[in-house]
Protein backbone atom coordinates (compact mmCIF):
# COMPACT_ATOMS: atom_id res chain seq x y z
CA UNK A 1 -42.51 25.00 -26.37
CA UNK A 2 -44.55 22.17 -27.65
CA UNK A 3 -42.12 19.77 -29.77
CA UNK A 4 -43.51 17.41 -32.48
CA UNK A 5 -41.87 14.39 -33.47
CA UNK A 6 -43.19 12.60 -36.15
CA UNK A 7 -43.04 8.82 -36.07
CA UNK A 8 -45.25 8.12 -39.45
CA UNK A 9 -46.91 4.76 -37.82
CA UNK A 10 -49.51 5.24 -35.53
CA UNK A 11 -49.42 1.47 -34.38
CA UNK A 12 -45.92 1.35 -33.33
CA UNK A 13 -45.26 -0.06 -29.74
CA UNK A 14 -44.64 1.91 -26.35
CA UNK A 15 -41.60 0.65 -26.40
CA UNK A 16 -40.39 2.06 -29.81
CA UNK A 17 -42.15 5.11 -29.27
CA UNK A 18 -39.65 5.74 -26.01
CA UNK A 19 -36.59 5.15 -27.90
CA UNK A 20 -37.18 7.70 -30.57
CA UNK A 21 -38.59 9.98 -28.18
CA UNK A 22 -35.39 9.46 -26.31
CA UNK A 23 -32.84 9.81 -29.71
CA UNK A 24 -35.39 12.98 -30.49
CA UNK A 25 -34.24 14.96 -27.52
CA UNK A 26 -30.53 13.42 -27.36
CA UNK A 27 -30.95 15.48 -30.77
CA UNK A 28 -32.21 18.06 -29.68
CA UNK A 29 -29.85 18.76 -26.76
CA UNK A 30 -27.10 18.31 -29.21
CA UNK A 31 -28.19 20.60 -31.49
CA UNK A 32 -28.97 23.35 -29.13
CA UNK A 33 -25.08 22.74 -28.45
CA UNK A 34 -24.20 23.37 -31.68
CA UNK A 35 -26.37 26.72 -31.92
CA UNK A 36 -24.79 27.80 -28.84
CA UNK A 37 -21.20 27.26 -30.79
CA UNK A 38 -22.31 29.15 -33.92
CA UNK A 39 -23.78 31.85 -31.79
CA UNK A 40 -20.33 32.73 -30.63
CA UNK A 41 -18.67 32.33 -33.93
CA UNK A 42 -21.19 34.58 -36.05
CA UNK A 43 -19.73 37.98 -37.74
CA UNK A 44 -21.82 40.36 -39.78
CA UNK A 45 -21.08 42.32 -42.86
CA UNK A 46 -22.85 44.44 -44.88
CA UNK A 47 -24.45 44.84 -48.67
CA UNK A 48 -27.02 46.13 -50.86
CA UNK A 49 -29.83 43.85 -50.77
CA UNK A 50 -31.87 45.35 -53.17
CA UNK A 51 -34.65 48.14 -53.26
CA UNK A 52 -35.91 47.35 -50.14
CA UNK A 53 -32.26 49.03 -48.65
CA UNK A 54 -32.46 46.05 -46.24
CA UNK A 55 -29.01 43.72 -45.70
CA UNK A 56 -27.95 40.04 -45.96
CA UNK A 57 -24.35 38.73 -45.15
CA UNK A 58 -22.59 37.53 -48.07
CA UNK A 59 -19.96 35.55 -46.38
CA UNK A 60 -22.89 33.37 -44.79
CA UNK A 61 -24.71 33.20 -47.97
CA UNK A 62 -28.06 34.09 -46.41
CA UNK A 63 -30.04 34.44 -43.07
CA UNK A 64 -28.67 33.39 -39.65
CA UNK A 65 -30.72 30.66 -38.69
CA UNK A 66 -31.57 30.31 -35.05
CA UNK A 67 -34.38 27.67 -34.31
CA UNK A 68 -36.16 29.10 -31.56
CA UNK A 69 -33.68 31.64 -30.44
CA UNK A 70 -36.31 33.83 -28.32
CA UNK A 71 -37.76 30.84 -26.41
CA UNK A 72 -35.07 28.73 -26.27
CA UNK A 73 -31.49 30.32 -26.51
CA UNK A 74 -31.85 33.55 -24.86
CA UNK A 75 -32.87 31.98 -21.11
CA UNK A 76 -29.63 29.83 -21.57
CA UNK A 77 -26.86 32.61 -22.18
CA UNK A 78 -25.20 33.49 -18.65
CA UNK A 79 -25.37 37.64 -17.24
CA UNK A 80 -22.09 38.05 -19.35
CA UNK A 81 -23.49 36.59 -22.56
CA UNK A 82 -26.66 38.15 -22.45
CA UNK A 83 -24.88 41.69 -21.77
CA UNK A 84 -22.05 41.10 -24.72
CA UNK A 85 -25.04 40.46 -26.99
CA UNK A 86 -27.81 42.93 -25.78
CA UNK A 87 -25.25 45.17 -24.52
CA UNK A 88 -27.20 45.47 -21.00
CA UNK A 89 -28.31 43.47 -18.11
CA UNK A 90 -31.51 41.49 -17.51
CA UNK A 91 -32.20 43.48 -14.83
CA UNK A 92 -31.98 46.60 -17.26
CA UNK A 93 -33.96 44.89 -19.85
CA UNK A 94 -36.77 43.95 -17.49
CA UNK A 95 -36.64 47.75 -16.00
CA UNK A 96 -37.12 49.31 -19.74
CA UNK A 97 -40.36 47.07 -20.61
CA UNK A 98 -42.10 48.66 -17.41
CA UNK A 99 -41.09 52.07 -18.69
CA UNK A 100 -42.51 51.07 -21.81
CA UNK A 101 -44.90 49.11 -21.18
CA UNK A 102 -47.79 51.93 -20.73
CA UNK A 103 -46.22 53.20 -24.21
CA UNK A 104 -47.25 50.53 -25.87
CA UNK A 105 -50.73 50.84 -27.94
CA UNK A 106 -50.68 48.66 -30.88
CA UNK A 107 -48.73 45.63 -30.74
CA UNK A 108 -51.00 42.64 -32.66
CA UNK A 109 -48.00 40.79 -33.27
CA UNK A 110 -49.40 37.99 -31.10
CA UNK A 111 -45.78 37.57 -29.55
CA UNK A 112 -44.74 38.61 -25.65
CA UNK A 113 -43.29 42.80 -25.22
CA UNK A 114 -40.05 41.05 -24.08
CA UNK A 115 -39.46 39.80 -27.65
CA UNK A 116 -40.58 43.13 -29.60
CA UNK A 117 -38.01 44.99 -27.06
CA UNK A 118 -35.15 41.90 -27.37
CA UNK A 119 -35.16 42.27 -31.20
CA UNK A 120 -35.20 45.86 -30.91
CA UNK A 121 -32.25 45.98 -28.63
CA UNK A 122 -30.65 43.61 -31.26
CA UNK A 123 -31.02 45.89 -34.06
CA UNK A 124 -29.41 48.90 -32.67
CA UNK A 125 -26.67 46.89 -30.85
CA UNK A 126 -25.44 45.12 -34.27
CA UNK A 127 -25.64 45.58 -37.67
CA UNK A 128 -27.35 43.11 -38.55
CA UNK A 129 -29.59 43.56 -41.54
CA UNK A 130 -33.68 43.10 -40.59
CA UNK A 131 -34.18 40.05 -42.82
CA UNK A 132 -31.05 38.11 -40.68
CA UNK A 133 -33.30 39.34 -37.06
CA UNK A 134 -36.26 38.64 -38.65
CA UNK A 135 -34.84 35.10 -39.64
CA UNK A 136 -33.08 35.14 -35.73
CA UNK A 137 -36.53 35.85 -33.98
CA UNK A 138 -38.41 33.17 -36.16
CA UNK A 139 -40.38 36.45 -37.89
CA UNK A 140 -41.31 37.84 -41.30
CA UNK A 141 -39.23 40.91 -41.91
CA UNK A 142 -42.54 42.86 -42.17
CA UNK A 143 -43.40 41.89 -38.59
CA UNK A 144 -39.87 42.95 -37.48
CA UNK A 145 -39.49 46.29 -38.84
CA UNK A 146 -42.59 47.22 -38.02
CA UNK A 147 -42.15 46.10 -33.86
CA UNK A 148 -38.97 48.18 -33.90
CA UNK A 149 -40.32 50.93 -35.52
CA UNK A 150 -42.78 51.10 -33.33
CA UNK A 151 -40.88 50.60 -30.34
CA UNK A 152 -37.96 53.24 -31.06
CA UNK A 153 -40.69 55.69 -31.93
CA UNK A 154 -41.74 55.55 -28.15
CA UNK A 155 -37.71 55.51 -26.55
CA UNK A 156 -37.50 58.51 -29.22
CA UNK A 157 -41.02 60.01 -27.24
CA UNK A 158 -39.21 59.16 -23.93
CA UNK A 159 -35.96 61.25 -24.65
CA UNK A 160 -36.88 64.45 -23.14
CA UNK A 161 -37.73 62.35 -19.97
CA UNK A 162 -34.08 61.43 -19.51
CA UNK A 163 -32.40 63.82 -21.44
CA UNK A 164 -32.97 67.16 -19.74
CA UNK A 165 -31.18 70.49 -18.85
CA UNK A 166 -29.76 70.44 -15.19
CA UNK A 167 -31.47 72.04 -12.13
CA UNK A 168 -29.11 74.19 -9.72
CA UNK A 169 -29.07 71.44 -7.89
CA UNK A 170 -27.90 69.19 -10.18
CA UNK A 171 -25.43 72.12 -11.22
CA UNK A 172 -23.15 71.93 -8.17
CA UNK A 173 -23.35 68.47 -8.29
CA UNK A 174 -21.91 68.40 -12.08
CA UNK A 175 -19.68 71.18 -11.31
CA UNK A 176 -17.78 69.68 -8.05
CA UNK A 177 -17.68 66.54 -10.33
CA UNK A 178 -15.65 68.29 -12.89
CA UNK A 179 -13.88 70.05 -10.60
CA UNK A 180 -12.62 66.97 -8.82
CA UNK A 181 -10.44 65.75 -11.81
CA UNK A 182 -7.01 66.95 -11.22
CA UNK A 183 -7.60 69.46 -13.43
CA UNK A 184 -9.24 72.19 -11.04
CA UNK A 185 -11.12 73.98 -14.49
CA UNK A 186 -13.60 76.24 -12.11
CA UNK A 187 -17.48 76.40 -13.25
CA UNK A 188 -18.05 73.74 -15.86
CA UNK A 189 -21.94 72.50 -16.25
CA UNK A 190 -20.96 70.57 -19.65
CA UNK A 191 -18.92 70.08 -22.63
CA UNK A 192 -20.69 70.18 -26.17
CA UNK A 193 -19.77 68.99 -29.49
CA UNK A 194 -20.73 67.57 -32.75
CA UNK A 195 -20.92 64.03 -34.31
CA UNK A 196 -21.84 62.67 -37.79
CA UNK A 197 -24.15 59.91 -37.97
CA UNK A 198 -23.57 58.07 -41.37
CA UNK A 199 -26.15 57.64 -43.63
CA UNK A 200 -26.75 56.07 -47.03
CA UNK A 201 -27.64 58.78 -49.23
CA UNK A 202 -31.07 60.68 -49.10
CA UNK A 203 -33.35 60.99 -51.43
CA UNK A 204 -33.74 64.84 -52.47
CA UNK A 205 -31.59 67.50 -50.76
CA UNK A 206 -28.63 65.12 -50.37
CA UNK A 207 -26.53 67.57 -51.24
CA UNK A 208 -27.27 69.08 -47.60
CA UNK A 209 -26.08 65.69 -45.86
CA UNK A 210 -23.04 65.32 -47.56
CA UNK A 211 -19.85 66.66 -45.21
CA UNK A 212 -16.08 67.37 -45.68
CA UNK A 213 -15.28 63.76 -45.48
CA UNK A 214 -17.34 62.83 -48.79
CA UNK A 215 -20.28 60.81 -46.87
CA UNK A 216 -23.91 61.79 -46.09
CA UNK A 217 -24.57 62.11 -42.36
CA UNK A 218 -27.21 63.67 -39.75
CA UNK A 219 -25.61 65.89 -37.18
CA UNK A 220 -25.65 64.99 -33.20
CA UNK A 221 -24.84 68.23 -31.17
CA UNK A 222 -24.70 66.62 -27.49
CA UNK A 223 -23.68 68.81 -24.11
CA UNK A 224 -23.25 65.83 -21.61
CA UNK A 225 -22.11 66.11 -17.63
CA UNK A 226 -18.98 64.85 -16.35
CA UNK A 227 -20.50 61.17 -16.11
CA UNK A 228 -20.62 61.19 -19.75
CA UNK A 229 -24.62 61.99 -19.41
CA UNK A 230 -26.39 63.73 -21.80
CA UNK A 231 -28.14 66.90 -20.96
CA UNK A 232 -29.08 68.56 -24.07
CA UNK A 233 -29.09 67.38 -27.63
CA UNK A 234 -29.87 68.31 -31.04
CA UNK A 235 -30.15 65.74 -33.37
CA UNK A 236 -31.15 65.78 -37.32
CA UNK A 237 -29.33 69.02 -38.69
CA UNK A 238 -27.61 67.67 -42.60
CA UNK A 239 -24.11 66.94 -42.18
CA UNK A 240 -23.02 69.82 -44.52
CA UNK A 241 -23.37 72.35 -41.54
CA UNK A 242 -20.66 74.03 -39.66
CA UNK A 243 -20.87 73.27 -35.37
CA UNK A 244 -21.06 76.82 -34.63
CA UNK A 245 -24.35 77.26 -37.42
CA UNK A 246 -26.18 74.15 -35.86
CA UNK A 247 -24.69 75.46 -32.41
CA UNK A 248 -26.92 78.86 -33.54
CA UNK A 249 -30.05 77.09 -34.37
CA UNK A 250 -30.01 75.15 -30.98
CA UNK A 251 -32.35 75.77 -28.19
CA UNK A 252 -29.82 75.62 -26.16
CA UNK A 253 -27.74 78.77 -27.78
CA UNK A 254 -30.97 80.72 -27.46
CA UNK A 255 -31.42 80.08 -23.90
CA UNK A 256 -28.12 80.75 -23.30
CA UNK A 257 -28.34 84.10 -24.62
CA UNK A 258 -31.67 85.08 -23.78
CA UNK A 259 -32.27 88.13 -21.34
CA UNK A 260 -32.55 85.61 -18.66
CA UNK A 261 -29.62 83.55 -19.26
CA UNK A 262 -29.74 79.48 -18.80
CA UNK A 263 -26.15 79.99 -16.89
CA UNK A 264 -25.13 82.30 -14.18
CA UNK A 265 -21.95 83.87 -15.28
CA UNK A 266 -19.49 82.03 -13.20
CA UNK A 267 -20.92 78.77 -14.75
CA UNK A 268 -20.16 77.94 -18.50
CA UNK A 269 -19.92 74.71 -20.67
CA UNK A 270 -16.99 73.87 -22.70
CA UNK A 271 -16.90 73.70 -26.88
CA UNK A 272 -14.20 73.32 -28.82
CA UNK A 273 -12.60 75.86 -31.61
CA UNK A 274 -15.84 75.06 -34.00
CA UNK A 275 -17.95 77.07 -31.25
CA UNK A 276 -18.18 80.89 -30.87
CA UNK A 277 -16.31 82.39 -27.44
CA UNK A 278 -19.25 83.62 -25.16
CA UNK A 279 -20.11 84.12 -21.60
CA UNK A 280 -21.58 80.84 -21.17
CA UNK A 281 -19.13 78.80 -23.90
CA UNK A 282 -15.66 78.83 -22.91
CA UNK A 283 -13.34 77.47 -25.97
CA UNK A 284 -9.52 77.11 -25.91
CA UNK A 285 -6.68 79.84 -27.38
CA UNK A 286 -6.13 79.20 -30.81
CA UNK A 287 -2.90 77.99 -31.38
CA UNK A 288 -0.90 80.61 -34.12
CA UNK A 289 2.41 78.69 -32.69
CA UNK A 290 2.86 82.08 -30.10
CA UNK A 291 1.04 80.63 -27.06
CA UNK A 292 2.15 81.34 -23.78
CA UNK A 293 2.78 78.84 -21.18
CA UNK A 294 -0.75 79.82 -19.37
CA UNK A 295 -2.23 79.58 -22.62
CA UNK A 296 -0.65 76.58 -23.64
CA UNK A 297 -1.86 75.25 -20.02
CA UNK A 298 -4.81 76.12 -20.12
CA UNK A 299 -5.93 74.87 -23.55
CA UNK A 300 -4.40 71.57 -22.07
CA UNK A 301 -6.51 71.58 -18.91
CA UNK A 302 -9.81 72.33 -21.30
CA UNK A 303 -9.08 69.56 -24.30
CA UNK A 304 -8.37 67.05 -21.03
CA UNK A 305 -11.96 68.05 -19.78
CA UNK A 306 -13.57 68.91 -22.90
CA UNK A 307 -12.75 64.82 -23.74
CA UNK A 308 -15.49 63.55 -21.82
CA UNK A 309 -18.22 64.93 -24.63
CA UNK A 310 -16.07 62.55 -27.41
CA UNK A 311 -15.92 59.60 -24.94
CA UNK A 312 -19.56 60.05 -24.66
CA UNK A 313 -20.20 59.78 -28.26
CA UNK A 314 -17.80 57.19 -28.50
CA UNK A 315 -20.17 54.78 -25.95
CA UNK A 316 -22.71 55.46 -27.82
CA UNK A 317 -21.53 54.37 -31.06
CA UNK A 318 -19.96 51.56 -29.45
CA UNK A 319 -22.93 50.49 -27.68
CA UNK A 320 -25.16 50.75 -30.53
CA UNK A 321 -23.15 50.00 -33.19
CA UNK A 322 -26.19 50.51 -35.99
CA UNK A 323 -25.08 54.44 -35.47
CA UNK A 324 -21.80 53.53 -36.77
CA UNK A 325 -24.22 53.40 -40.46
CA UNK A 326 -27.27 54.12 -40.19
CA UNK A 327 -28.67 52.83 -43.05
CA UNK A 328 -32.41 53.66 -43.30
CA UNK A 329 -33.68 55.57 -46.41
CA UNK A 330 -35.91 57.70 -44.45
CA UNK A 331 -34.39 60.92 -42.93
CA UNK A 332 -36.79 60.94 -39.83
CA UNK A 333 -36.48 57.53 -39.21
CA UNK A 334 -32.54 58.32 -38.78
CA UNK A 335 -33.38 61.04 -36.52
CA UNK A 336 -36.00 58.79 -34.43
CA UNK A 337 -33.43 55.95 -34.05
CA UNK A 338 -30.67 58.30 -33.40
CA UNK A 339 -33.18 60.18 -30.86
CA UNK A 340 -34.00 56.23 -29.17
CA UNK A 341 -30.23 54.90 -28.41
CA UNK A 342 -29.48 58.58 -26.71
CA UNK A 343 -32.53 57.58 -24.44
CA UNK A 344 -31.15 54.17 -23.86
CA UNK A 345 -27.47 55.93 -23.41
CA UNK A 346 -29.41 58.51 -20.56
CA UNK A 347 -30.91 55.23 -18.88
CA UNK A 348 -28.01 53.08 -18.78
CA UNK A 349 -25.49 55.29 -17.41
CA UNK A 350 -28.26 56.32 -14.31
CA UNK A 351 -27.83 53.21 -13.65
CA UNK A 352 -24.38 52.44 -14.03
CA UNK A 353 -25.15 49.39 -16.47
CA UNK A 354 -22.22 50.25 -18.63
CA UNK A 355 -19.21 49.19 -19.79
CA UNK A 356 -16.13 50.48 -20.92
CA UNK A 357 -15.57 47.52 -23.42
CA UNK A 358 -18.45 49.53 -25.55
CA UNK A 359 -16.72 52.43 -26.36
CA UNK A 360 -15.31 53.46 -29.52
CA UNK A 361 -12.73 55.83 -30.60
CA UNK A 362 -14.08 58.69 -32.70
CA UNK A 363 -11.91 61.09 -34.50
CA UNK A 364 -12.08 64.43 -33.44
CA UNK A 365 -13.26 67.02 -35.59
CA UNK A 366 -12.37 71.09 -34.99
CA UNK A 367 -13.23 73.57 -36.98
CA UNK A 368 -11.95 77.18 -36.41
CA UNK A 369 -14.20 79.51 -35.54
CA UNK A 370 -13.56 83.26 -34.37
CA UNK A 371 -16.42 84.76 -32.96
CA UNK A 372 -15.85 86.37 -29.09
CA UNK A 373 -17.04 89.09 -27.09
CA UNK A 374 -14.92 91.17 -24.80
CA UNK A 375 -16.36 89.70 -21.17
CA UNK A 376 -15.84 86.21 -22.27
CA UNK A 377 -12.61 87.17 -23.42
CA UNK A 378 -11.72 88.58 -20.07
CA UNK A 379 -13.55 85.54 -18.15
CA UNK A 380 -10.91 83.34 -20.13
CA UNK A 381 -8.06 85.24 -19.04
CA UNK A 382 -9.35 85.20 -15.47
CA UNK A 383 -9.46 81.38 -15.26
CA UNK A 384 -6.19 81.11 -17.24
CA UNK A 385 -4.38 83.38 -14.72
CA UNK A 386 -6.05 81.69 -11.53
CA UNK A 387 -4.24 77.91 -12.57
């Protein structure tokens, strides 16, 4: 990085020259120092900062100032800095801008892929507000929405490539996996719920995104393996829907109940009391306070399993904390972001690059729901009785 030191006397000797050359980077080291201090000390908050719906931290009375935090800063954090504030290693960093890389079609921002991806990475790991990453990254805020729009658009492109339905294969694979916990539950591919997104308020319909706990939200119906994997999602349904409604609108539900059915019948994924009892969905007894033991057992064995769908949810919120709030004004944009960090969830767990410092405890939702028919009824009552 070329550095510029201005003496304001061209005739001064060689001698002079050296010493404030030499106080210049004393400086300089000193202050890189100090950035390296506030780095660690910085906390972010959140509030309106005007029409724009962009964000500024009033307890630092403006932007974050980091001279040179790109070039400079970055290459000095250590592995465990870099991962605490990028929330993934170099080596996964440097993997994703290959994947990328052939993605990319219109970056004239005359500034390296590495930095376009960094700032991305920043923006859904914190909640920063745009102008403070802008001001970070030594950008306009123009520049730096319009790099990370552009470059969750193609992680939201690349989501089907690491999101995807099981092959029978993969099916035993997942099913001795979740039959390995001490558990024993027989047959399970998945376990699928629902989780709000929080959004500021849309324009229009916002009626539609506004759910039983008085906020606006977009709806994430994930099925994930017993890694904590996704393997089917649905993401963008309003908030104001019931599971077992977006549940019915899913891909997944039709090919689940199609003619030629996505599941063999001894192999079924687990929902919770929001979902309808079928075949393919096994859900636990609902609990009128006259359980039986096996009941009782058994809805124990399928809440201990059924957990791994809310841990799931819970890295991902904790990993990418700007899903914690999404605030963008623009309903596809939520769904394109949200649709980007799932990718980046897919990638990082593949390659075991992460950690269970991210995750975040999410409050479960259920929501009764009654539907059945009488052979997954019977199914239920065969794996009850065989524990």
């Amino acid at each position: 990085m070329e550095q510029a030191i201005l003496v304001g006397d061209h005739s001064v000797g060689s001698e002079r020259s050296r010493r404030l050359k030499l106080r210049g980077n004393c400086k300089k080291r000193i202050g890189m120092n100090n950035i390296m201090n506030d780095l660690n000390e910085v906390m972010f908050a959140f509030e309106d900062d005007g029409a724009d719906g962009l964000r500024i931290n009033p307890r630092n009375n403006g932007l974050v100032g980091v001279p040179n935090y790109f070039e400079d800063v970055i290459p000095l954090y250590t592995d465990n800095q870099f991962y605490s504030h990028f929330r993934m290693s170099r080596e996964s960093i440097a993997e994703l801008e290959n994947i990328i890389r052939p993605h990319v079609l219109d970056i004239n921002h005359n500034m390296p892929l590495q930095k376009i991806f960094l700032l991305t990475i920043w923006i859904l790991a914190t909640p920063e507000s745009f102008r403070s990453v802008a001001d970070r990254f030594g950008l306009c805020k123009t520049i730096t929405y319009s790099a990370f729009k552009e470059i969750v658009h193609i992680l939201a492109n690349l989501l089907p490539q690491f999101v995807r339905w099981p092959d029978a294969q993969e099916c035993e694979v997942i099913e001795a996996g979740f039959r390995s916990r001490r558990e024993g539950f027989p047959g399970i591919i998945g376990a699928i719920d629902g989780c709000h997104i929080e959004i500021i308020q849309p324009p229009g319909n916002a009626n539609d995104y506004y759910n039983r706990k008085g906020t606006h939200s977009i709806i994430l119906q994930g099925t994930c393996d017993h890694n904590g994997k996704f393997i089917d999602v649905l993401i963008g349904r309003p908030g104001r829907a019931h599971d077992a409604s977006v549940f019915r609108t899913s891909t997944l539900y039709n090919r689940l109940t199609s003619e030629d059915p996505l599941l063999p019948p001894n192999q079924h994924i687990l929902g919770d009391s929001a979902y309808p009892l079928m075949l393919n969905v096994l859900t636990p007894f609902k609990d009128n306070g006259h359980l039986s033991p096996q009941q009782i057992r058994y809805n124990v064995k399928h809440a201990s399993i059924r957990s791994i769908i809310e841990r799931a949810f819970g890295l991902l919120k904790g990993k990418f904390r700007r899903l914690r709030y999404l605030d963008v004004k623009s309903v596809d944009m939520g769904i394109v972001v949200i649709s980007a960090a799932c990718t980046l969830h897919n990638f990082l767990l593949s390659r075991g690059d992460a950690n269970i410092g991210d995750f975040t405890e999410l409050e479960a939702e259920v929501e009764e729901n009654q539907d059945a028919n009488l052979d997954a009824i019977q199914k239920r009552f065969n794996i009850m009785n065989s524990f």
